[in-house]
N, C-alpha and C. Protein backbone atom coordinates (compact mmCIF):
# COMPACT_ATOMS: atom_id res chain seq x y z
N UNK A 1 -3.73 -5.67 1.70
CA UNK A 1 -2.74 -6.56 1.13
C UNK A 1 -2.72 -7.81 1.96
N UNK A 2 -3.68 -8.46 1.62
CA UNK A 2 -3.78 -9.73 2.33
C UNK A 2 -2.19 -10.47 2.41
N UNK A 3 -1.59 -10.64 3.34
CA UNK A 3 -0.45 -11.47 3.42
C UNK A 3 0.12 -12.07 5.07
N UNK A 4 -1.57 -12.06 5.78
CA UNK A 4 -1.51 -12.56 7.06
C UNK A 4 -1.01 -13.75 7.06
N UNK A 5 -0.41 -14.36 7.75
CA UNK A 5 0.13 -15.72 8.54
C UNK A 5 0.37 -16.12 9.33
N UNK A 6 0.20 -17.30 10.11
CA UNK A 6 0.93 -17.77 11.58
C UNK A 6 1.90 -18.33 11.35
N UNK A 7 2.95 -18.42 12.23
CA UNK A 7 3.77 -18.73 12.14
C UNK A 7 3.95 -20.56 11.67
N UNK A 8 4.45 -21.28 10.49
CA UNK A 8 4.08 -22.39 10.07
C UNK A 8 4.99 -22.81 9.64
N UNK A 9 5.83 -23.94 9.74
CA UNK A 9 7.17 -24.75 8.93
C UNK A 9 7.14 -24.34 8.05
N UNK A 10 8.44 -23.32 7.52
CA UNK A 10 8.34 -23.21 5.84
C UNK A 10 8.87 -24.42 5.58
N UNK A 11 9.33 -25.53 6.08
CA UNK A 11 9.16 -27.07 5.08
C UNK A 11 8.23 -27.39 4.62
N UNK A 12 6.77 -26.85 4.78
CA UNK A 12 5.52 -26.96 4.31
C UNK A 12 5.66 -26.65 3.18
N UNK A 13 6.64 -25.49 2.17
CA UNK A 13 6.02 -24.92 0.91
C UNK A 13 7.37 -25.04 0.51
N UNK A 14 7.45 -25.53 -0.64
CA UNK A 14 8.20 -25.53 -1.87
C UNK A 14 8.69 -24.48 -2.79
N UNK A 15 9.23 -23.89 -2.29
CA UNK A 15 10.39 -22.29 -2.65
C UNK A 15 10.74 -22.46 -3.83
N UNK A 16 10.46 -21.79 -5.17
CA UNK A 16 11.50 -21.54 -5.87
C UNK A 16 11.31 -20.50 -6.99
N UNK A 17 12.09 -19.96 -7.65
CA UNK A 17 12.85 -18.94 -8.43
C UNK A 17 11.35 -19.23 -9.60
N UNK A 18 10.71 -18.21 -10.06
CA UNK A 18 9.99 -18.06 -10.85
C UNK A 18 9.81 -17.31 -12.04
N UNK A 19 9.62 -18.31 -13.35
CA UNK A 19 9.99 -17.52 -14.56
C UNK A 19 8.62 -16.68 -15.00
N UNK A 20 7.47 -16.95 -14.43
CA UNK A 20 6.47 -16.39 -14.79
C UNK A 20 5.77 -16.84 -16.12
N UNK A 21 6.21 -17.94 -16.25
CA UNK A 21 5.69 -18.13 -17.68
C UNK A 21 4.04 -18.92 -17.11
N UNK A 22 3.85 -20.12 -16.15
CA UNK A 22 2.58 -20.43 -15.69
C UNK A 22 1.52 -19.64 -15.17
N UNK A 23 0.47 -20.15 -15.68
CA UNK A 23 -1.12 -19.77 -15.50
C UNK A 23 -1.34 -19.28 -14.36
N UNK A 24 -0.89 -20.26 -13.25
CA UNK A 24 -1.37 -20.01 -11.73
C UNK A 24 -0.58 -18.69 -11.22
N UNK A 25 0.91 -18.29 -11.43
CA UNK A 25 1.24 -17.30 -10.96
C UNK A 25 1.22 -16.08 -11.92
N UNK A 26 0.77 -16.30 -12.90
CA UNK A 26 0.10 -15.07 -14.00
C UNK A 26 -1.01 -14.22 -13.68
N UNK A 27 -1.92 -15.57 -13.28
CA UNK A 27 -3.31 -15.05 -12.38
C UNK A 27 -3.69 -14.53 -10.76
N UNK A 28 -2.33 -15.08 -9.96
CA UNK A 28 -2.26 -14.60 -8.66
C UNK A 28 -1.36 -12.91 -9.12
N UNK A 29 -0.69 -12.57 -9.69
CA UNK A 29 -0.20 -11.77 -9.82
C UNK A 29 -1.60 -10.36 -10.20
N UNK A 30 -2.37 -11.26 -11.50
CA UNK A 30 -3.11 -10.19 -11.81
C UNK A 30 -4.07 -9.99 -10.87
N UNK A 31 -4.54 -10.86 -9.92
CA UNK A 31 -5.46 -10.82 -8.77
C UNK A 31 -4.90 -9.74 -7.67
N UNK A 32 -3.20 -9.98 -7.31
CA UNK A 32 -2.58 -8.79 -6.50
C UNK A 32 -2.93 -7.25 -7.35
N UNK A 33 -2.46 -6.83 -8.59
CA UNK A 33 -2.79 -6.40 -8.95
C UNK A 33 -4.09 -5.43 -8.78
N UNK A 34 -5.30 -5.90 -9.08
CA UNK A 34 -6.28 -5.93 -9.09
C UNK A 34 -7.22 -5.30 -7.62
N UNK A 35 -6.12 -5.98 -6.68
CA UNK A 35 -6.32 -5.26 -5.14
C UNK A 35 -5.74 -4.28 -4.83
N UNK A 36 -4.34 -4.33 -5.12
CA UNK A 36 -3.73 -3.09 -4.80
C UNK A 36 -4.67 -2.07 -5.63
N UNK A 37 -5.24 -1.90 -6.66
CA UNK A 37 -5.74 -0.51 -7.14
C UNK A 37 -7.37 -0.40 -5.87
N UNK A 38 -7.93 -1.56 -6.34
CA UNK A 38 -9.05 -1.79 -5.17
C UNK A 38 -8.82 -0.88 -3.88
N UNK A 39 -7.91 -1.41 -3.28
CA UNK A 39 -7.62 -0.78 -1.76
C UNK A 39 -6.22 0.73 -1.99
N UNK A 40 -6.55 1.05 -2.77
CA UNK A 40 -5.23 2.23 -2.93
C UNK A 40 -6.28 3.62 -3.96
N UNK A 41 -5.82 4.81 -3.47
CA UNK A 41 -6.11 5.83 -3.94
C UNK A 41 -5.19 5.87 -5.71
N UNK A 42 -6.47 6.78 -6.74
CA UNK A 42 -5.95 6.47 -7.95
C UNK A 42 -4.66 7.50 -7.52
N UNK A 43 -3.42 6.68 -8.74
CA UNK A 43 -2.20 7.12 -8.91
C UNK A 43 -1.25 6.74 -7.72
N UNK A 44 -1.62 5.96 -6.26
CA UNK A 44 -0.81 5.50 -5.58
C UNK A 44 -0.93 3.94 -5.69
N UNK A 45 -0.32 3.16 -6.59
CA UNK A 45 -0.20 1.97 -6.28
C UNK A 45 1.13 1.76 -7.58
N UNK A 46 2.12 0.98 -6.81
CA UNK A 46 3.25 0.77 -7.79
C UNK A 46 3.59 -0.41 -7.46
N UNK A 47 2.34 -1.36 -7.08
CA UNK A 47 2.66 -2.64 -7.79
C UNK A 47 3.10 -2.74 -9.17
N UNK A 48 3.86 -4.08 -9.77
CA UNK A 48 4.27 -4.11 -10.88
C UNK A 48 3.87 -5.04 -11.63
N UNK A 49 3.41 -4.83 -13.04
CA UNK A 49 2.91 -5.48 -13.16
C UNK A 49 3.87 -6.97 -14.28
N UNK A 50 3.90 -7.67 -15.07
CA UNK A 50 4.51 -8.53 -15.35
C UNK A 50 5.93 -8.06 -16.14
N UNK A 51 5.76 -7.34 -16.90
CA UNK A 51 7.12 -6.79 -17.51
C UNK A 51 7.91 -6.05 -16.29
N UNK A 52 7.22 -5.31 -15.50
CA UNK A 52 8.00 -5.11 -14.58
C UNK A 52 8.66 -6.14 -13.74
N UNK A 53 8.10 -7.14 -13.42
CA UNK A 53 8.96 -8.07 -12.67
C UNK A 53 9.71 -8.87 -13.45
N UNK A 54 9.81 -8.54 -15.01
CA UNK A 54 10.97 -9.64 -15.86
C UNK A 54 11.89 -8.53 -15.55
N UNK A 55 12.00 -7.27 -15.48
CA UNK A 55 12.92 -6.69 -15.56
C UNK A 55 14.15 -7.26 -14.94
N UNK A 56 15.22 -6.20 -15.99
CA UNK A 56 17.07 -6.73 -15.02
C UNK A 56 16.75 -6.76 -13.37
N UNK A 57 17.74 -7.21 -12.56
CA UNK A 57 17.61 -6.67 -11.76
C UNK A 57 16.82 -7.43 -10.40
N UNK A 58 15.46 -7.59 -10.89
CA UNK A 58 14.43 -8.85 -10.41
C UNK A 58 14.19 -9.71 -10.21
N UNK A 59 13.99 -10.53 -9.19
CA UNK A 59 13.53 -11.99 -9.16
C UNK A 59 12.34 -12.30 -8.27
N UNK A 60 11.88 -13.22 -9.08
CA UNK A 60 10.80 -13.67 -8.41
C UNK A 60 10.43 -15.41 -7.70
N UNK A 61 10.08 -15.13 -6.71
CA UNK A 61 9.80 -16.47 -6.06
C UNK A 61 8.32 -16.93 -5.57
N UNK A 62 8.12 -18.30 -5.91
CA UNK A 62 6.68 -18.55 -5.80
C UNK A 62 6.65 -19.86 -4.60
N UNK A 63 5.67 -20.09 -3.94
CA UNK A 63 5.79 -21.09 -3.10
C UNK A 63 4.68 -21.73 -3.37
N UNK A 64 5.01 -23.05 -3.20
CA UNK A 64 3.53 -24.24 -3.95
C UNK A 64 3.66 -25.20 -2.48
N UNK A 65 2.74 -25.43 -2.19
CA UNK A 65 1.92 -26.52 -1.69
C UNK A 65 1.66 -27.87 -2.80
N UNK A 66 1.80 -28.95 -2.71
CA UNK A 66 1.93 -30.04 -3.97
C UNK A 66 1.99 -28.72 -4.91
N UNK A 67 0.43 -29.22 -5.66
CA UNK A 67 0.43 -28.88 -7.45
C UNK A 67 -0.21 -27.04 -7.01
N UNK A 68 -0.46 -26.89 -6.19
CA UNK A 68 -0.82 -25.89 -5.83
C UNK A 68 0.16 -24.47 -5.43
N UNK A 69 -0.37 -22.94 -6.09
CA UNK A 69 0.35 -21.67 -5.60
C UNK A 69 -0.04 -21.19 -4.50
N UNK A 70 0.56 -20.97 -3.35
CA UNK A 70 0.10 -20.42 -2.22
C UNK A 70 0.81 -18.95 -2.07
N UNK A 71 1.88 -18.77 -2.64
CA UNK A 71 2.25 -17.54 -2.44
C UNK A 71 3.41 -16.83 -3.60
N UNK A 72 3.63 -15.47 -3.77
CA UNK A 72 4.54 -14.83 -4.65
C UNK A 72 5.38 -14.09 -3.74
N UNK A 73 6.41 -13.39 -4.21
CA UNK A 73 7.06 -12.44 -3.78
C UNK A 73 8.29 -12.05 -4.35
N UNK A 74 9.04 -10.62 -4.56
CA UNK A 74 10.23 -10.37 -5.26
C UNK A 74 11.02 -9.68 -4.31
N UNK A 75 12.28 -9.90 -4.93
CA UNK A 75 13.13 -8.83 -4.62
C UNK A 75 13.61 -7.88 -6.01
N UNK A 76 13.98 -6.79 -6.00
CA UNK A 76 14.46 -5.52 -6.79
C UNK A 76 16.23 -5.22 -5.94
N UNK A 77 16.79 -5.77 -6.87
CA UNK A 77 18.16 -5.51 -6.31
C UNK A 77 18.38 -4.05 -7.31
N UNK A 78 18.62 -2.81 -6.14
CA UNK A 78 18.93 -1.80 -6.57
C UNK A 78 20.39 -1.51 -7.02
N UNK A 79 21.20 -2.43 -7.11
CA UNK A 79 22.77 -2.29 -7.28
C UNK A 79 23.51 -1.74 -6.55
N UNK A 80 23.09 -1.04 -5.29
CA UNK A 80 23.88 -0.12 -4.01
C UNK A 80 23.94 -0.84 -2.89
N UNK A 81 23.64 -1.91 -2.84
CA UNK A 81 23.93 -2.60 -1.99
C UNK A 81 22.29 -2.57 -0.67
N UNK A 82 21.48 -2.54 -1.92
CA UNK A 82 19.83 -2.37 -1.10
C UNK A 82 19.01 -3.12 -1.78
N UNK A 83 18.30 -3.79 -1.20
CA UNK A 83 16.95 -4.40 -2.52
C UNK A 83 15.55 -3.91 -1.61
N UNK A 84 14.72 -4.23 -2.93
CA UNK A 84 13.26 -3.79 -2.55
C UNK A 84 12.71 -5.15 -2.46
N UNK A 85 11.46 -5.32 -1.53
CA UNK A 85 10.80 -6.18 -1.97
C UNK A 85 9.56 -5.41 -2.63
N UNK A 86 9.03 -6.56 -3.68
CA UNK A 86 7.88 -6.68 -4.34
C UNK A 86 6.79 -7.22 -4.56
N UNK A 87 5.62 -7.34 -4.79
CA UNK A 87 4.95 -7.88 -5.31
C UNK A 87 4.59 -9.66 -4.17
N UNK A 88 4.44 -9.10 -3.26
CA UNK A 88 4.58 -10.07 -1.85
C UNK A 88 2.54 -10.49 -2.05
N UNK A 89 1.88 -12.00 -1.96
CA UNK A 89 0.77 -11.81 -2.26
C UNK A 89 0.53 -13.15 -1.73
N UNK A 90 -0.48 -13.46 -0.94
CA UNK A 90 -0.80 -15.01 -0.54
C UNK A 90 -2.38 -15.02 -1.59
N UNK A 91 -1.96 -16.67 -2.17
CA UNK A 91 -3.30 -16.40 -2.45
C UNK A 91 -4.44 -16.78 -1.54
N UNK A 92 -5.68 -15.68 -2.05
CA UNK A 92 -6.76 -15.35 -1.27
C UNK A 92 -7.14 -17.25 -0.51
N UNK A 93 -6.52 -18.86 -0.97
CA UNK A 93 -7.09 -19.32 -0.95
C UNK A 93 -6.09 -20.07 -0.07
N UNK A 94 -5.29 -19.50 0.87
CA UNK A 94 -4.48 -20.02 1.97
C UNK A 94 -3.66 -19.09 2.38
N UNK A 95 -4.88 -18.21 2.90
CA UNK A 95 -4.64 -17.07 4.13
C UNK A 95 -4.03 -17.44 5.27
N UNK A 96 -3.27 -16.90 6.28
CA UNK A 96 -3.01 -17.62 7.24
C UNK A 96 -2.15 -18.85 7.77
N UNK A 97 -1.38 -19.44 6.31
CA UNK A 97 -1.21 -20.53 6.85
C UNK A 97 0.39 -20.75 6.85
N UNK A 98 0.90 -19.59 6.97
CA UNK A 98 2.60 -19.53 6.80
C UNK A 98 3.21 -19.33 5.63
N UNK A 99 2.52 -19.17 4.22
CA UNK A 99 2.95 -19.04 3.19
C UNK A 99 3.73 -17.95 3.14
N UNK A 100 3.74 -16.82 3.55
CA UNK A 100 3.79 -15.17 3.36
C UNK A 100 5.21 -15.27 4.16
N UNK A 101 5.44 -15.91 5.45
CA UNK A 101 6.33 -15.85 6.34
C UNK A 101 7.57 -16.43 5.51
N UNK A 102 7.20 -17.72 4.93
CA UNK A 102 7.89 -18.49 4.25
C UNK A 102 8.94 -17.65 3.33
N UNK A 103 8.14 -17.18 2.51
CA UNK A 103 8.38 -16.42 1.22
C UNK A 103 9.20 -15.20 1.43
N UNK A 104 8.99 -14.24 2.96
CA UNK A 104 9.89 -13.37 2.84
C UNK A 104 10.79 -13.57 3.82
N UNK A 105 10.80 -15.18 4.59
CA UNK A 105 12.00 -15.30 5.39
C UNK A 105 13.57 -15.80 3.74
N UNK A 106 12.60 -16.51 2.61
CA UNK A 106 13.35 -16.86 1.63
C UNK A 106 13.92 -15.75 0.93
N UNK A 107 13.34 -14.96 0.84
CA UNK A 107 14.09 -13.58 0.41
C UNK A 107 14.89 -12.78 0.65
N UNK A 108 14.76 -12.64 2.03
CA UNK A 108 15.39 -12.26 3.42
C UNK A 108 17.14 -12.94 3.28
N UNK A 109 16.47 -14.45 3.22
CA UNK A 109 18.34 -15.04 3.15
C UNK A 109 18.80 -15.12 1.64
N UNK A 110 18.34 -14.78 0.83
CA UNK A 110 18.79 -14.15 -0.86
C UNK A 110 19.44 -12.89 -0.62
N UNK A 111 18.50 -12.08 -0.34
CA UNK A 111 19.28 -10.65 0.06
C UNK A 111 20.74 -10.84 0.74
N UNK A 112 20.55 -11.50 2.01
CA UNK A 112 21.86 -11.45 2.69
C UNK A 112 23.13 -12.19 2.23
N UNK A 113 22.31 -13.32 1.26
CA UNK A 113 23.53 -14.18 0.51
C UNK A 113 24.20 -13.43 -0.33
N UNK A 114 23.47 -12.43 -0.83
CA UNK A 114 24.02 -11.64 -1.93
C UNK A 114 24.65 -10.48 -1.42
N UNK A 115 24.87 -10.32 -0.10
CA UNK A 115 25.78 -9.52 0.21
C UNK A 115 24.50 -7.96 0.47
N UNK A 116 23.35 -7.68 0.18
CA UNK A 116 22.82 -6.60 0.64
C UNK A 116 22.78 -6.17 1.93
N UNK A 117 22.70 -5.10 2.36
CA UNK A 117 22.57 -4.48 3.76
C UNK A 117 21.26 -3.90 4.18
N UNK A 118 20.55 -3.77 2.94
CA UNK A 118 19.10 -3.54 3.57
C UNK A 118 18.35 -3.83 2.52
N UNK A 119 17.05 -4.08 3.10
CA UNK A 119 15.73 -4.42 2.27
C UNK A 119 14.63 -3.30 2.60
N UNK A 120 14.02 -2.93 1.83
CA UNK A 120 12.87 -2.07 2.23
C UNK A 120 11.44 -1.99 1.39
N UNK A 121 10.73 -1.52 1.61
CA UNK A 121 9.36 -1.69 0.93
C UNK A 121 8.28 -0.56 0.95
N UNK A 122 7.71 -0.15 0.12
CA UNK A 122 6.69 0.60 0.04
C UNK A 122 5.69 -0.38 -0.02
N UNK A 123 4.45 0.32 0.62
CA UNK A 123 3.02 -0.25 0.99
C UNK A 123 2.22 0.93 1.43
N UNK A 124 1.05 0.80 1.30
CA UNK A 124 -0.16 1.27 1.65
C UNK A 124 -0.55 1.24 2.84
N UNK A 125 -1.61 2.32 3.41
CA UNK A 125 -2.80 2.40 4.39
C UNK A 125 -3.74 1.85 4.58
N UNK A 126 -3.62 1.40 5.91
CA UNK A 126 -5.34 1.38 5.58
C UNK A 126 -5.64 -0.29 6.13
N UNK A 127 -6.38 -0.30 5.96
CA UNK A 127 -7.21 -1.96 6.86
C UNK A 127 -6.80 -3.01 5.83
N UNK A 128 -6.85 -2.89 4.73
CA UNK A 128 -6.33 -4.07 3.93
C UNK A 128 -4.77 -4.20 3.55
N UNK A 129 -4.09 -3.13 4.09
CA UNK A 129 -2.74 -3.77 4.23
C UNK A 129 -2.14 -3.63 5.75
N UNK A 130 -2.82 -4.06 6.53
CA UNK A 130 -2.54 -4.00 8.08
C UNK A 130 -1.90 -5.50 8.64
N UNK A 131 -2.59 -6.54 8.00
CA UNK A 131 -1.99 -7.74 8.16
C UNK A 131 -0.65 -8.15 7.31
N UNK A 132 -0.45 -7.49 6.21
CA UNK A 132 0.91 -7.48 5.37
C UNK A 132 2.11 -6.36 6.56
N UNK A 133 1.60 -5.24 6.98
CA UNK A 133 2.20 -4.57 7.99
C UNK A 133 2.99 -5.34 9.46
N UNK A 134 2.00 -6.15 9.72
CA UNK A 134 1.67 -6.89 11.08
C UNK A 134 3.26 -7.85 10.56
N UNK A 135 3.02 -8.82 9.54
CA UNK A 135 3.91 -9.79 9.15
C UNK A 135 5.18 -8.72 9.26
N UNK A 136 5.43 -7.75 8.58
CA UNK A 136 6.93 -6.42 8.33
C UNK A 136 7.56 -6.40 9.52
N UNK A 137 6.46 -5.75 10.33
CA UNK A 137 6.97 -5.41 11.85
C UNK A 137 7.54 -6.56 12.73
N UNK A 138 6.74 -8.03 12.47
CA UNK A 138 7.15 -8.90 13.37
C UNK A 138 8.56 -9.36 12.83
N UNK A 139 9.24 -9.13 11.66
CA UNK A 139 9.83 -9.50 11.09
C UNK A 139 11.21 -8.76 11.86
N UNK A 140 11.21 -7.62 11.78
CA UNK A 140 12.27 -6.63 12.30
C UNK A 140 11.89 -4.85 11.21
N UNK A 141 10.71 -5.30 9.87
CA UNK A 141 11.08 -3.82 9.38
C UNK A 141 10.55 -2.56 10.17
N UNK A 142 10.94 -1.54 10.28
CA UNK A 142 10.25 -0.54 11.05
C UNK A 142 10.25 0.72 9.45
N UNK A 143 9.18 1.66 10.36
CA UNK A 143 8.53 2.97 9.26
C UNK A 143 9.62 3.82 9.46
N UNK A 144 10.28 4.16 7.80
CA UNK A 144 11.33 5.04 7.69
C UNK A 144 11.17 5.82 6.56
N UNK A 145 11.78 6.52 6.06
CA UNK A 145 12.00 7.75 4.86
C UNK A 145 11.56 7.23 3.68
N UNK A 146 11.27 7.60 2.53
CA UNK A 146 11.18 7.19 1.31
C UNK A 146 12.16 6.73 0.57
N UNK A 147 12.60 6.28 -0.26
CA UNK A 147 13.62 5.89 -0.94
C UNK A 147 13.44 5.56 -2.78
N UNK A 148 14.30 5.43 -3.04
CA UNK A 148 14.38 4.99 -4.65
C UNK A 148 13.62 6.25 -5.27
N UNK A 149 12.63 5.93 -5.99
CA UNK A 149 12.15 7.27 -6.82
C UNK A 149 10.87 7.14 -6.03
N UNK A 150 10.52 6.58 -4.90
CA UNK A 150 9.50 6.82 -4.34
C UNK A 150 9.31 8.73 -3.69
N UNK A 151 7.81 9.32 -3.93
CA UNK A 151 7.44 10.16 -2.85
C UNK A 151 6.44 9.53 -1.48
N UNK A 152 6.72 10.56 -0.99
CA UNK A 152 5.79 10.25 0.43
C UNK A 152 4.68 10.61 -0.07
N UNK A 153 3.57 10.45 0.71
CA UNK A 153 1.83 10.72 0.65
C UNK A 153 1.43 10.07 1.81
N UNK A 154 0.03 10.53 1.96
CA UNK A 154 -0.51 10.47 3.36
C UNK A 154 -0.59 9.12 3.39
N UNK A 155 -1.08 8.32 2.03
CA UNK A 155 -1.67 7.02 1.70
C UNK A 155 0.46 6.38 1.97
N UNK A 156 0.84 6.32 1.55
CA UNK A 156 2.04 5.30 1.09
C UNK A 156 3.24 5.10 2.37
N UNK A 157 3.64 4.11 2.53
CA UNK A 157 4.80 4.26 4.39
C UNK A 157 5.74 3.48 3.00
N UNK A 158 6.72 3.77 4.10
CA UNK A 158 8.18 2.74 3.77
C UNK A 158 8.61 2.52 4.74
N UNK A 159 9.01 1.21 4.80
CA UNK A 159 9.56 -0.14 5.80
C UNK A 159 11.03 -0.41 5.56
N UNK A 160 11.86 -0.93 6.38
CA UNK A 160 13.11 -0.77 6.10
C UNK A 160 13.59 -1.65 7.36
N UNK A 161 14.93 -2.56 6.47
CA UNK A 161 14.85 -3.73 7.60
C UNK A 161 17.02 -3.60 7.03
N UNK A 162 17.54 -3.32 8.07
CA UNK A 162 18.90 -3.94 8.09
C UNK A 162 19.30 -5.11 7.73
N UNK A 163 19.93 -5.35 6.61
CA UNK A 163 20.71 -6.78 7.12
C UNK A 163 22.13 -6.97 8.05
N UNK A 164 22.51 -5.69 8.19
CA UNK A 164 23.69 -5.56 8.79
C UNK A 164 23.50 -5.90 10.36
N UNK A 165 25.03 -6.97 10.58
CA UNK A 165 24.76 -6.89 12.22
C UNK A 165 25.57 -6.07 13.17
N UNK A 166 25.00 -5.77 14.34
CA UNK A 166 25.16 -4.60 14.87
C UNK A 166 26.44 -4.28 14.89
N UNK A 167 27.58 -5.50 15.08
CA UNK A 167 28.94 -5.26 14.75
C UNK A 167 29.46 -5.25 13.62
N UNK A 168 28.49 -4.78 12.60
CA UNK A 168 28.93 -4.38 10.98
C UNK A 168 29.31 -5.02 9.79
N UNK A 169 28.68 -6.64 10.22
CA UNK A 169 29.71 -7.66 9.93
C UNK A 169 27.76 -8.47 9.31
């Protein structure tokens, strides 16, 4: 799950709320897509694919460079006061360059605006989602239990990041 980055001004990329109706994030989506089955054992990959991310519930955010997509990502507000992220993807054609950081520090303060207390994520094993891992961990998520209608498997972790601060507040 390519979604390496250095650390880079998110004033660099242009944040916003995505209806999915354009070409460019139709095709980065089906390209995520397309990897997650690539790098995932059949029957473990729950990327989503476009109807899934219109769903209630969902939002999606895209980050552009000018006329250009550099990155996707969602949140899944579970209504308990938890969201998932989703569908997190740099494209293959500005690896590295802070897009990814951008995108889930923007999510990050959605979640908390909206009052959630935690965010968490299912992801994969393995060498091609080690740099999407790398970004989780530096972030604050650490490897915890399964959740939502997820099962465990040898292949699948879940990540899990507080928004709550330590004085509950």
């Amino acid at each position: 799950m390519s979604l390496t980055d250095s650390a880079a001004p998110a004033a660099r990329f242009a944040l916003r709320e995505d209806d999915l109706s354009g070409a460019q994030i139709r095709a980065l989506l089906e390209y995520h897509l397309r990897q997650m089955h690539a790098n995932s054992p059949p029957g473990s990959v729950f990327a989503l694919d476009l109807s899934g991310l219109q769903a209630p519930g969902m939002t999606v955010w895209s980050a552009w460079c000018d006329d250009a997509l550099v990155a996707v990502g969602a949140l899944k507000d579970w209504g308990d006061g938890t969201g998932e992220l989703k569908s997190m993807r740099t494209h293959p054609d500005h690896l590295r360059q802070g897009a990814a950081a951008a995108v889930l520090e923007h999510i990050l303060g959605v979640a908390r605006a909206r009052g959630l207390q935690r965010v968490s994520l299912e992801t994969g094993s393995g060498e091609a989602f080690e740099p999407a891992l790398a970004l989780y961990r530096k972030r604050g998520f650490s490897n915890g239990d399964a959740f939502g209608d997820y099962v465990a498997s040898d292949f699948n972790q879940f990540l899990h990041l507080s928004l709550v601060a330590p004085d509950g507040h």
